[in-house]
PDB file of N, CA and C in Angstrom:
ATOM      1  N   UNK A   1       0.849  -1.172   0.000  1.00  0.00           N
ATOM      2  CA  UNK A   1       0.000   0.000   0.000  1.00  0.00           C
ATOM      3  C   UNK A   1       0.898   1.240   0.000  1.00  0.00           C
ATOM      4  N   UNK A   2       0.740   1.949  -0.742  1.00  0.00           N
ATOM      5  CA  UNK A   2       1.192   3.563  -1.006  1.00  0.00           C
ATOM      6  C   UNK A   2       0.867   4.701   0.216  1.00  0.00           C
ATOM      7  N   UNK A   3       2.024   5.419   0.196  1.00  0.00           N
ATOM      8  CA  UNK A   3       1.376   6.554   1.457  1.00  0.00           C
ATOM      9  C   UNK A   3       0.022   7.207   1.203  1.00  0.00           C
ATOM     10  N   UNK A   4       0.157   7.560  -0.328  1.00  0.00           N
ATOM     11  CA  UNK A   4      -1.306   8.606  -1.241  1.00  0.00           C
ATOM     12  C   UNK A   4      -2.626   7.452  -0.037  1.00  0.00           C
ATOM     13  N   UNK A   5      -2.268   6.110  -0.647  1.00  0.00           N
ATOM     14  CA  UNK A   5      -3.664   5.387   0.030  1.00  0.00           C
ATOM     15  C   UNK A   5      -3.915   5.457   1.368  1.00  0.00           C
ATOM     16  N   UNK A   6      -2.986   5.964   2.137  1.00  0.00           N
ATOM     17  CA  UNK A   6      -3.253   6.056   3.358  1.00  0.00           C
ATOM     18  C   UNK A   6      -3.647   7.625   3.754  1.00  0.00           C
ATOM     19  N   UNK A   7      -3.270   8.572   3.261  1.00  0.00           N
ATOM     20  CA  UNK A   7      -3.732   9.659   3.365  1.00  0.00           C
ATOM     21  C   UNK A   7      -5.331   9.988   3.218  1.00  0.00           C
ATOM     22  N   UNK A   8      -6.764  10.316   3.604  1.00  0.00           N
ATOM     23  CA  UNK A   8      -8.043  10.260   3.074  1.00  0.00           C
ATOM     24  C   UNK A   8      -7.877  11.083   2.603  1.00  0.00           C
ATOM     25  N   UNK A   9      -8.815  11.346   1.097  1.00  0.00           N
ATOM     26  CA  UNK A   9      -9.214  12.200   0.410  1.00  0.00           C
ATOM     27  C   UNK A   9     -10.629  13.014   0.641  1.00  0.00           C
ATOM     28  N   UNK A  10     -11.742  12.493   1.865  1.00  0.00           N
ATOM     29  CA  UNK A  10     -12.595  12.317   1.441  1.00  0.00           C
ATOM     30  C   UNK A  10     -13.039  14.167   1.963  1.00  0.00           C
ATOM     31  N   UNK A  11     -14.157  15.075   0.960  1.00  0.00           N
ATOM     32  CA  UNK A  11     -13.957  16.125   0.297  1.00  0.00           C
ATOM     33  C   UNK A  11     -14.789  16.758   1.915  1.00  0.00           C
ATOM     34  N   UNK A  12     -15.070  15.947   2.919  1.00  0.00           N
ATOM     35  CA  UNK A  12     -16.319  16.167   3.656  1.00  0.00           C
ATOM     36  C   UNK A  12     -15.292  16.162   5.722  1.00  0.00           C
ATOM     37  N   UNK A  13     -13.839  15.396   5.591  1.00  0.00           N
ATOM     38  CA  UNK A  13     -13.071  15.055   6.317  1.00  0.00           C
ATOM     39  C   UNK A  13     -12.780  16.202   6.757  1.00  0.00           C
ATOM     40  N   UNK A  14     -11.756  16.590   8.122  1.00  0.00           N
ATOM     41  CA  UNK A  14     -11.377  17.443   8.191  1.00  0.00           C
ATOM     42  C   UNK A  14      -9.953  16.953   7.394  1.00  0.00           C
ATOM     43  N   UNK A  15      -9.484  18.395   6.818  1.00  0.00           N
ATOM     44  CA  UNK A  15      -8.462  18.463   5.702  1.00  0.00           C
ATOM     45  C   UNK A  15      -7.858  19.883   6.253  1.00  0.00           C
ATOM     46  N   UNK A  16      -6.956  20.091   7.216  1.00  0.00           N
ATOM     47  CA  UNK A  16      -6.148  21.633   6.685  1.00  0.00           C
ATOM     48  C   UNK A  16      -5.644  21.905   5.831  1.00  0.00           C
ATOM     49  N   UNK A  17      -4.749  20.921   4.881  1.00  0.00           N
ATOM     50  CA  UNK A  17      -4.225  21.304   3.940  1.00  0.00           C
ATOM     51  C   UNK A  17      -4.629  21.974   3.223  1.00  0.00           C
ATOM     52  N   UNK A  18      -6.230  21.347   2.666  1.00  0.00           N
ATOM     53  CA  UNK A  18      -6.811  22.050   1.984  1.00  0.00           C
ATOM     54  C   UNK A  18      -7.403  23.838   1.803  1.00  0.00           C
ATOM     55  N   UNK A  19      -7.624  23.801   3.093  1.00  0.00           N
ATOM     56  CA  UNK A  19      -7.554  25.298   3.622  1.00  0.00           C
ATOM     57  C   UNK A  19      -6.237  26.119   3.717  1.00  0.00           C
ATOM     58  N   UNK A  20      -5.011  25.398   3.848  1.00  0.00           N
ATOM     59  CA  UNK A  20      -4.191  26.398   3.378  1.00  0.00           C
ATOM     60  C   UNK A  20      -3.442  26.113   1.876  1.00  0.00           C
ATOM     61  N   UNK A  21      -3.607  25.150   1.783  1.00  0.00           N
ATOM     62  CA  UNK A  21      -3.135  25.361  -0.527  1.00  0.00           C
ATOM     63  C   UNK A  21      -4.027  26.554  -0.790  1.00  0.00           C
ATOM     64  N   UNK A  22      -5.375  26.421  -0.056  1.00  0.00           N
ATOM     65  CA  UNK A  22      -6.280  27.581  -1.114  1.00  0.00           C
ATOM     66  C   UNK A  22      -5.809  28.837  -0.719  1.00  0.00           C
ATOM     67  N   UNK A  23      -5.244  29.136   0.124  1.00  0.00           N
ATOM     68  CA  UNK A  23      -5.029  30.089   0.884  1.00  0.00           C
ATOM     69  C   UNK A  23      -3.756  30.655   0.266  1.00  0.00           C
ATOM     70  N   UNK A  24      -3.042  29.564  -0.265  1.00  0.00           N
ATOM     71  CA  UNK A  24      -1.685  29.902  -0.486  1.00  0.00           C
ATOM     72  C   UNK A  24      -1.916  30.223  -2.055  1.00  0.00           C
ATOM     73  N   UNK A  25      -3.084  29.553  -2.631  1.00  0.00           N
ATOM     74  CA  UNK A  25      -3.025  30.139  -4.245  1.00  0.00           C
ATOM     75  C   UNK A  25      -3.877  31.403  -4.109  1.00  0.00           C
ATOM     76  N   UNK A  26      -5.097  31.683  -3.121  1.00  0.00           N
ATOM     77  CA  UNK A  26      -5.589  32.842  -2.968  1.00  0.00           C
ATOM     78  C   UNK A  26      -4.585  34.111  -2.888  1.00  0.00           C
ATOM     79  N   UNK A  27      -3.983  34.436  -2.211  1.00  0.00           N
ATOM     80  CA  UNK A  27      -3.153  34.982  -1.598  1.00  0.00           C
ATOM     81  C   UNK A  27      -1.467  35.192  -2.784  1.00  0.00           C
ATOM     82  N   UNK A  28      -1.462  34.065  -3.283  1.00  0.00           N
ATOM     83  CA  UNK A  28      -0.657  34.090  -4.680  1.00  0.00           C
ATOM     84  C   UNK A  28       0.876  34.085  -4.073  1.00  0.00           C
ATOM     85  N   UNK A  29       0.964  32.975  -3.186  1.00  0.00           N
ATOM     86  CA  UNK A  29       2.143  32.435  -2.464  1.00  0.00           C
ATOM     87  C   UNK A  29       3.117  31.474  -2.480  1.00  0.00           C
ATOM     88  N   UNK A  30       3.803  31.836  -2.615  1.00  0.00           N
ATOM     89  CA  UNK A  30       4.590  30.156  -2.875  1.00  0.00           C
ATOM     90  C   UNK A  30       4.847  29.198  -1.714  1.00  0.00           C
ATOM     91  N   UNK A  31       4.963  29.510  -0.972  1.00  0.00           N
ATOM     92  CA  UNK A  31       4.951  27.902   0.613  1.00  0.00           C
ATOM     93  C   UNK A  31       4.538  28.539   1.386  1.00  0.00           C
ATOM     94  N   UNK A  32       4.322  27.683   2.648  1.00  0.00           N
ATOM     95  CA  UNK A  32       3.808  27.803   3.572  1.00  0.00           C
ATOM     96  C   UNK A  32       4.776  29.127   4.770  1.00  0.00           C
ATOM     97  N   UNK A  33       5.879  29.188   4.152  1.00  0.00           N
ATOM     98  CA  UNK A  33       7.344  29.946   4.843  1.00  0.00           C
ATOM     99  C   UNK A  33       6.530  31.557   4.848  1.00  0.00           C
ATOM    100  N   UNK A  34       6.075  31.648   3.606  1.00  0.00           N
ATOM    101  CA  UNK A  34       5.372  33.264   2.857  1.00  0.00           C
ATOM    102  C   UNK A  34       4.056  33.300   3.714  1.00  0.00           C
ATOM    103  N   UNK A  35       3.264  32.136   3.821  1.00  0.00           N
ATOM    104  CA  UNK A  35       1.700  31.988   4.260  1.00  0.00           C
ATOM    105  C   UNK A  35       2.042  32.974   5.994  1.00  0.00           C
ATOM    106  N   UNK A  36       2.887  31.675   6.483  1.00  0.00           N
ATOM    107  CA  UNK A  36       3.429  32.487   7.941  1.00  0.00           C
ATOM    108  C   UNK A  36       3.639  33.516   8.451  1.00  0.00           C
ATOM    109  N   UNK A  37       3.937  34.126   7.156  1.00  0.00           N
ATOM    110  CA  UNK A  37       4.813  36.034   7.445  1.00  0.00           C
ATOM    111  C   UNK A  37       3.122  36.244   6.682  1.00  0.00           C
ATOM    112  N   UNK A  38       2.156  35.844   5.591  1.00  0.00           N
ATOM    113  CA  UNK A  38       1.228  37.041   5.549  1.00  0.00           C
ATOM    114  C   UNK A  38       0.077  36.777   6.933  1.00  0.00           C
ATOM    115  N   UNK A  39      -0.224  35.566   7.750  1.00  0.00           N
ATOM    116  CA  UNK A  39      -0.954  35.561   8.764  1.00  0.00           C
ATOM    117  C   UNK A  39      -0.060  35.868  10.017  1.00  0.00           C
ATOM    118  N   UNK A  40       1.273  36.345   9.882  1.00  0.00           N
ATOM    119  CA  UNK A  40       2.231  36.641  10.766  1.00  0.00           C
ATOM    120  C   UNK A  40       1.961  35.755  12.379  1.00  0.00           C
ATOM    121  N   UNK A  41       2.574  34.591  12.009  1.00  0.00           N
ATOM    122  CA  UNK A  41       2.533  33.707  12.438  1.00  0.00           C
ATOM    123  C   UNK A  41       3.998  33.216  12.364  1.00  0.00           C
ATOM    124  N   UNK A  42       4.687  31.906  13.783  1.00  0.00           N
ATOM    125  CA  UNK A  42       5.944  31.353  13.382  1.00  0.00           C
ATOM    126  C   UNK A  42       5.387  30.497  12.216  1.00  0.00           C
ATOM    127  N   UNK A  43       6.860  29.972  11.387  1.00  0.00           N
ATOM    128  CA  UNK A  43       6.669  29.024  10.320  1.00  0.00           C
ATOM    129  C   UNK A  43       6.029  27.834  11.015  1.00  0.00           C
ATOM    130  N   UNK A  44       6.582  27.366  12.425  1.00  0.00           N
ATOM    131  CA  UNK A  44       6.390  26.145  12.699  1.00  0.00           C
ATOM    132  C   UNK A  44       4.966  25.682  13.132  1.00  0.00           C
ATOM    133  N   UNK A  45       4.265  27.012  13.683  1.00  0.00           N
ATOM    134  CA  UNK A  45       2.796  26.843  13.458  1.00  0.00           C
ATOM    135  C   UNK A  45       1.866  26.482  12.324  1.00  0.00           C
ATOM    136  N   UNK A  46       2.308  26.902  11.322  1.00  0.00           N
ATOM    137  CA  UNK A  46       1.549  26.176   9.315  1.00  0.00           C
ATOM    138  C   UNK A  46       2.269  24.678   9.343  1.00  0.00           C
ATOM    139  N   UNK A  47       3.487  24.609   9.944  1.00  0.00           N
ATOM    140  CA  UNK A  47       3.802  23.222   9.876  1.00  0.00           C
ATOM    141  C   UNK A  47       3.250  21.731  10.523  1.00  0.00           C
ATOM    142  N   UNK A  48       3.346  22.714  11.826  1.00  0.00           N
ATOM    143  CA  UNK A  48       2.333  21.882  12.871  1.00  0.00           C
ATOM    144  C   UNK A  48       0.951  21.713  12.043  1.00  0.00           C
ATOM    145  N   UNK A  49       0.398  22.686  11.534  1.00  0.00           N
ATOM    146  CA  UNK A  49      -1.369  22.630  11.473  1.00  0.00           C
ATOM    147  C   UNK A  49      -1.075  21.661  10.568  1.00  0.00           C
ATOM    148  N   UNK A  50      -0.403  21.502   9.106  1.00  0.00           N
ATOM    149  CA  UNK A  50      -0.232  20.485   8.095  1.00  0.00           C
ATOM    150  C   UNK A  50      -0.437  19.209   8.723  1.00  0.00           C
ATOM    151  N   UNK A  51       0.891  18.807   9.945  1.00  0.00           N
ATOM    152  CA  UNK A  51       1.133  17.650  10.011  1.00  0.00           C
ATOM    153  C   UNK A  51      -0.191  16.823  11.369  1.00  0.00           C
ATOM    154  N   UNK A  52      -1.167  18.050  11.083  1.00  0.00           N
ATOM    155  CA  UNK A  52      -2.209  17.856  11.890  1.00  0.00           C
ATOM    156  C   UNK A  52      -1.648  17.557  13.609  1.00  0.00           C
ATOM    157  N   UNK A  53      -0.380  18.094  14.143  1.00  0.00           N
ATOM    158  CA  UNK A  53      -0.053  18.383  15.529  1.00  0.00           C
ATOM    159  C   UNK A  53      -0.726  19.366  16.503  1.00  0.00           C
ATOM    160  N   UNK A  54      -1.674  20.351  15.477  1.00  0.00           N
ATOM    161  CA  UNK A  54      -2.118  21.833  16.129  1.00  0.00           C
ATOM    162  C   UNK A  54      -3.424  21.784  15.258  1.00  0.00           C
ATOM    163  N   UNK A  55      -4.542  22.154  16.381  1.00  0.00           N
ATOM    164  CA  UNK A  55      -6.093  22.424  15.346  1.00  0.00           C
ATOM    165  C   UNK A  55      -5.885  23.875  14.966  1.00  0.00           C
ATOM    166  N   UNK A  56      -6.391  23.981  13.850  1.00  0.00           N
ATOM    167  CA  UNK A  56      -6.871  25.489  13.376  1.00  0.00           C
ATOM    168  C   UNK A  56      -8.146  25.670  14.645  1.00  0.00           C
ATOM    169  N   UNK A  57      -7.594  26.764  15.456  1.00  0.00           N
ATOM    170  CA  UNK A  57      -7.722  27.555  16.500  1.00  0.00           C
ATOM    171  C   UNK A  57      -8.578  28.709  15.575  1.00  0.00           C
ATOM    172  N   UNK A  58      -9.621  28.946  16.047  1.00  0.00           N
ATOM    173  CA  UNK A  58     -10.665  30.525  16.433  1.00  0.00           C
ATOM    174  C   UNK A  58     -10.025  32.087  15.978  1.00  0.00           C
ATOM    175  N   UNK A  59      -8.604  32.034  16.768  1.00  0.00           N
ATOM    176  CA  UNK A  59      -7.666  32.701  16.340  1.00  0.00           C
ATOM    177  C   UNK A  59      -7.199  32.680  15.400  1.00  0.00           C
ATOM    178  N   UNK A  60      -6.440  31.754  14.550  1.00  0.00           N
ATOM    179  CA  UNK A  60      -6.481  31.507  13.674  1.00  0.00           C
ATOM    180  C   UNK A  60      -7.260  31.441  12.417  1.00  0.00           C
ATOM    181  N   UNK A  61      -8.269  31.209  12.389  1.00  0.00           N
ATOM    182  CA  UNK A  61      -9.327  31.224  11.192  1.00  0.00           C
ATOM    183  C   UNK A  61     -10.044  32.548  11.605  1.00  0.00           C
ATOM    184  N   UNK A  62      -9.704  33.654  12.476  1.00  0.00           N
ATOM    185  CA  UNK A  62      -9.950  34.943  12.212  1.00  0.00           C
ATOM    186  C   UNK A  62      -9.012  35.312  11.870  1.00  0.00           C
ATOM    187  N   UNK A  63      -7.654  35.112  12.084  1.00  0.00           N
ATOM    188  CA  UNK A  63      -6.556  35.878  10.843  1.00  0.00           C
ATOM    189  C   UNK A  63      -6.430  35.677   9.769  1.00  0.00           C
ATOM    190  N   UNK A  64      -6.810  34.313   9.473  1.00  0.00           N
ATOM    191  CA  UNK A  64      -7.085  34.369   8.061  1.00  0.00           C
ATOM    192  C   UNK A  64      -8.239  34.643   7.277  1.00  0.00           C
ATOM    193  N   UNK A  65      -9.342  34.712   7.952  1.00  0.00           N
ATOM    194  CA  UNK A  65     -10.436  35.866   7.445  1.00  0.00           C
ATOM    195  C   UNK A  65      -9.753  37.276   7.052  1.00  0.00           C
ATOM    196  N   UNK A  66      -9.160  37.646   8.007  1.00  0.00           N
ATOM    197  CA  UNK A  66      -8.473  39.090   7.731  1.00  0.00           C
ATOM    198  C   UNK A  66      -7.664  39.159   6.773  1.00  0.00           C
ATOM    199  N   UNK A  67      -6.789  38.004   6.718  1.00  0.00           N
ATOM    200  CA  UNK A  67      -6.166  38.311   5.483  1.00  0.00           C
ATOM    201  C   UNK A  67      -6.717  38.094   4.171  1.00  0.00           C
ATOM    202  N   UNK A  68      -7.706  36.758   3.939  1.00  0.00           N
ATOM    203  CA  UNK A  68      -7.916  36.625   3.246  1.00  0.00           C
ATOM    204  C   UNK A  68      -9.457  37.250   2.471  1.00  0.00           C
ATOM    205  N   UNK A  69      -9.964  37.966   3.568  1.00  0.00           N
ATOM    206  CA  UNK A  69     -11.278  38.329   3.441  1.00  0.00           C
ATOM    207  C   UNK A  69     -12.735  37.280   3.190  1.00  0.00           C
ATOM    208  N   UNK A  70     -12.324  35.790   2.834  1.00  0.00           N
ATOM    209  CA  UNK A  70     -13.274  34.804   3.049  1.00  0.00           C
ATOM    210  C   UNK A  70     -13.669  34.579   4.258  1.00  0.00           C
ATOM    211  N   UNK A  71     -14.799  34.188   4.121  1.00  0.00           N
ATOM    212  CA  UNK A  71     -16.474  34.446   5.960  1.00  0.00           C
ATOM    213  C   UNK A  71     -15.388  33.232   6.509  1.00  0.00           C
ATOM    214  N   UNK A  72     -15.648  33.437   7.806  1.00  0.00           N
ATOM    215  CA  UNK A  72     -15.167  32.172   8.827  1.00  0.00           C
ATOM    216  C   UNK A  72     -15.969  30.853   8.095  1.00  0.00           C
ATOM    217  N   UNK A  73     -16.851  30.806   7.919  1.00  0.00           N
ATOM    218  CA  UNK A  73     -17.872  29.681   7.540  1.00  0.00           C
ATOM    219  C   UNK A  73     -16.980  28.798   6.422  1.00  0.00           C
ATOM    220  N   UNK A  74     -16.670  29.968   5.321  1.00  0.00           N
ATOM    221  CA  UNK A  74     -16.437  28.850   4.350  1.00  0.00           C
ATOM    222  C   UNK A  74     -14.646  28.667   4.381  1.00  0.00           C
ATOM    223  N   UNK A  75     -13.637  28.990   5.841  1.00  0.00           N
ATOM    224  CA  UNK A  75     -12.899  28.328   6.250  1.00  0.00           C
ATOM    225  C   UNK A  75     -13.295  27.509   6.329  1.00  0.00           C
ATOM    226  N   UNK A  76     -14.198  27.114   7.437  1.00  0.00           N
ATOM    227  CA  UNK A  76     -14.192  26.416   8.624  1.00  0.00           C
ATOM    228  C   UNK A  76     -14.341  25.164   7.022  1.00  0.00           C
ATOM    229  N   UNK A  77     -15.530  25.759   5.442  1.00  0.00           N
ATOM    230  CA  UNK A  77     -15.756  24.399   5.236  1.00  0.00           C
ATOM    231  C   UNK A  77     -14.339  23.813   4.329  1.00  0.00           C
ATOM    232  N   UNK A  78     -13.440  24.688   3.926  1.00  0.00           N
ATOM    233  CA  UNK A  78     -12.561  24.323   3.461  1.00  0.00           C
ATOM    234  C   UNK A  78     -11.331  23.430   3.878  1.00  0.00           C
ATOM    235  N   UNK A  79     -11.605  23.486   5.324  1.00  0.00           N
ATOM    236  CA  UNK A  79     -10.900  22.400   5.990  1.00  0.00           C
ATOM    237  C   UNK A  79     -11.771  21.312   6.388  1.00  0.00           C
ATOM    238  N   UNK A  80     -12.726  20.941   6.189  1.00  0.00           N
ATOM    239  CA  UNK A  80     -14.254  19.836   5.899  1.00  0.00           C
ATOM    240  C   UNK A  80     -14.694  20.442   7.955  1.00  0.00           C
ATOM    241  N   UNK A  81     -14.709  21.357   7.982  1.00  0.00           N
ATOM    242  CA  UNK A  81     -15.660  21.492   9.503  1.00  0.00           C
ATOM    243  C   UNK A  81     -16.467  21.698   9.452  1.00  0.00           C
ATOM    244  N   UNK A  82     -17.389  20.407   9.312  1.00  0.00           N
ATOM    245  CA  UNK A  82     -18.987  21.139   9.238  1.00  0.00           C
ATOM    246  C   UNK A  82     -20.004  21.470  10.209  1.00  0.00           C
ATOM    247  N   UNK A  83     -19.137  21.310  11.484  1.00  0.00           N
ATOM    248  CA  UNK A  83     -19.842  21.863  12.900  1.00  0.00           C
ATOM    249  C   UNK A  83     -21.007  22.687  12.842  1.00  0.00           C
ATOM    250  N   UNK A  84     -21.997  22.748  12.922  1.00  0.00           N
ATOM    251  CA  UNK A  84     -22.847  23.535  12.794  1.00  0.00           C
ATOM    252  C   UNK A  84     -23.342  24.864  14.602  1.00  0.00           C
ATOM    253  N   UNK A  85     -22.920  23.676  15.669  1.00  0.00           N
ATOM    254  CA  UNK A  85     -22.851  24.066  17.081  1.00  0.00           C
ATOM    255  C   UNK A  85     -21.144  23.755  17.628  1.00  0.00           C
ATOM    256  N   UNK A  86     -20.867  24.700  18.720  1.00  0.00           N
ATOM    257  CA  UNK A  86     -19.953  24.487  19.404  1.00  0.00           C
ATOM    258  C   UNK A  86     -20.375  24.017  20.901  1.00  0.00           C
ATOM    259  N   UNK A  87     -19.629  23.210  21.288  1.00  0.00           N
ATOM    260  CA  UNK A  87     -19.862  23.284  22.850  1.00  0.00           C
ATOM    261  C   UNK A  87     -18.692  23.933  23.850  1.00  0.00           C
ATOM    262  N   UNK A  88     -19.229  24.354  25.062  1.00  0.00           N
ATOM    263  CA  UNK A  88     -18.043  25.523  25.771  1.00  0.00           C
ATOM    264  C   UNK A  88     -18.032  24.190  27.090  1.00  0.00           C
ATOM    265  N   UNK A  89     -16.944  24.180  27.585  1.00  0.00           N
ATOM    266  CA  UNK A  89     -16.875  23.550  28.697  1.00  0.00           C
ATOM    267  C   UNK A  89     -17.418  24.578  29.817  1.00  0.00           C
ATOM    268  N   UNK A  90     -17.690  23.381  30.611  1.00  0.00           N
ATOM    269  CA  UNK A  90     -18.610  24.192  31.917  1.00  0.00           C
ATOM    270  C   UNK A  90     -18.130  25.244  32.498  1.00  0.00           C
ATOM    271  N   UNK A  91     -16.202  25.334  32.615  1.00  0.00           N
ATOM    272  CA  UNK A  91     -15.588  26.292  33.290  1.00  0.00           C
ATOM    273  C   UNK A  91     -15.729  27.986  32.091  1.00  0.00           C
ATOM    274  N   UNK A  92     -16.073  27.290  30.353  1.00  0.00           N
ATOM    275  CA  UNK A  92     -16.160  28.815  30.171  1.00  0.00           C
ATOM    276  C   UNK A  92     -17.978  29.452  30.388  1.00  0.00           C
ATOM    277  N   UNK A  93     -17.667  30.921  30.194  1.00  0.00           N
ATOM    278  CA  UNK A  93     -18.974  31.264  30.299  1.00  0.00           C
ATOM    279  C   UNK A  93     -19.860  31.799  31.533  1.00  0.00           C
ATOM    280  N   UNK A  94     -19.228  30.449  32.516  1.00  0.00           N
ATOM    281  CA  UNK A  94     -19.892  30.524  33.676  1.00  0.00           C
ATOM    282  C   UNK A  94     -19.542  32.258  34.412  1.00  0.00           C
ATOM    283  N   UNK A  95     -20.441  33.106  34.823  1.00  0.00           N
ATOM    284  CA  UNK A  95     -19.900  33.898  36.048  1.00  0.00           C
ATOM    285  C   UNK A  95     -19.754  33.745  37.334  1.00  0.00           C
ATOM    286  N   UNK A  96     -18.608  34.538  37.536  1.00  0.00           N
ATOM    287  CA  UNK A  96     -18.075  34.213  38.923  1.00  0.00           C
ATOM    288  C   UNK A  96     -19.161  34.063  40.017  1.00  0.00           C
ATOM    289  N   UNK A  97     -18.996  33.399  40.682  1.00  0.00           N
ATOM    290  CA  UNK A  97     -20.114  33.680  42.866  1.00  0.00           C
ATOM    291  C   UNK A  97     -18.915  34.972  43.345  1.00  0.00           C
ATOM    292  N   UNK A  98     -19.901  35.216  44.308  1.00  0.00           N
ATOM    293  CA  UNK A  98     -19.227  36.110  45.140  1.00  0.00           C
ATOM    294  C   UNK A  98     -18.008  35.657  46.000  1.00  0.00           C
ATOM    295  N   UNK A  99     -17.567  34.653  46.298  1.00  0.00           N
ATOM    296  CA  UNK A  99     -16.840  33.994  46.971  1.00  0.00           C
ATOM    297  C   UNK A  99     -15.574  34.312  45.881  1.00  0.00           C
ATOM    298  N   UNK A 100     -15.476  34.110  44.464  1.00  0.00           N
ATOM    299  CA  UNK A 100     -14.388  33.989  43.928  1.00  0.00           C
ATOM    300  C   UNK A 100     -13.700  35.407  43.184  1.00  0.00           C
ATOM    301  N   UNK A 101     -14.554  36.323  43.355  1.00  0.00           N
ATOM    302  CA  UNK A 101     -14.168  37.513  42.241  1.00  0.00           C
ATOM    303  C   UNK A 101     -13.305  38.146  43.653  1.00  0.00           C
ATOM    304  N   UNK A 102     -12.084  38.563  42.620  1.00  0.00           N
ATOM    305  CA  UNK A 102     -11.088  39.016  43.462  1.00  0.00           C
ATOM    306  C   UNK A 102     -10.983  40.872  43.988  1.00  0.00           C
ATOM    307  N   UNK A 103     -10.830  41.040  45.090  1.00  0.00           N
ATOM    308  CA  UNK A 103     -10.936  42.617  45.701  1.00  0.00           C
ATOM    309  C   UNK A 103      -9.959  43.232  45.357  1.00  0.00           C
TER     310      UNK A 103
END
């Protein structure tokens, strides 16, 4: 079996790559080295997200809205996230009791 076969293709998966090739032909870039300096970002962060070590972060897919001017949405679908809801863990959100807010 070939690496290609082990890699999924499937158009619906999550895929970063895919979100940043487009990004990198949007943008009219040659590697990921250029992508880094226009979302001014370290290199090793586009590397990480590739080798799928780091999720595309909130932060992230708002800087590249900014740079790229495409809606968060059709990031989110260009890397196959088709989340429609998020969930917050219990600790965000919540407000403080009186016991914990600091004087």
């Amino acid at each position: 079996m070939d690496q290609s076969s082990t890699t999924p293709r499937n158009p619906g998966a999550y895929n970063p790559d895919n979100l940043l090739d487009t990004l990198l032909s949007m943008l009219h870039l040659k590697n990921d080295a250029a992508l880094s300096r226009a979302l001014e970002v370290a290199p090793p962060v586009i590397s990480k997200i590739r080798h799928r070590r780091l999720p595309v972060g909130a932060s992230m897919l708002i800087r590249m809205h900014e740079v790229s001017n495409l809606p968060i949405r059709e990031l989110r679908d260009l890397m196959g996230d088709r989340r429609q809801k998020y969930r917050l863990s219990d600790a965000q959100g919540k407000p403080k009791e009186a016991g914990q807010i600091a004087e």
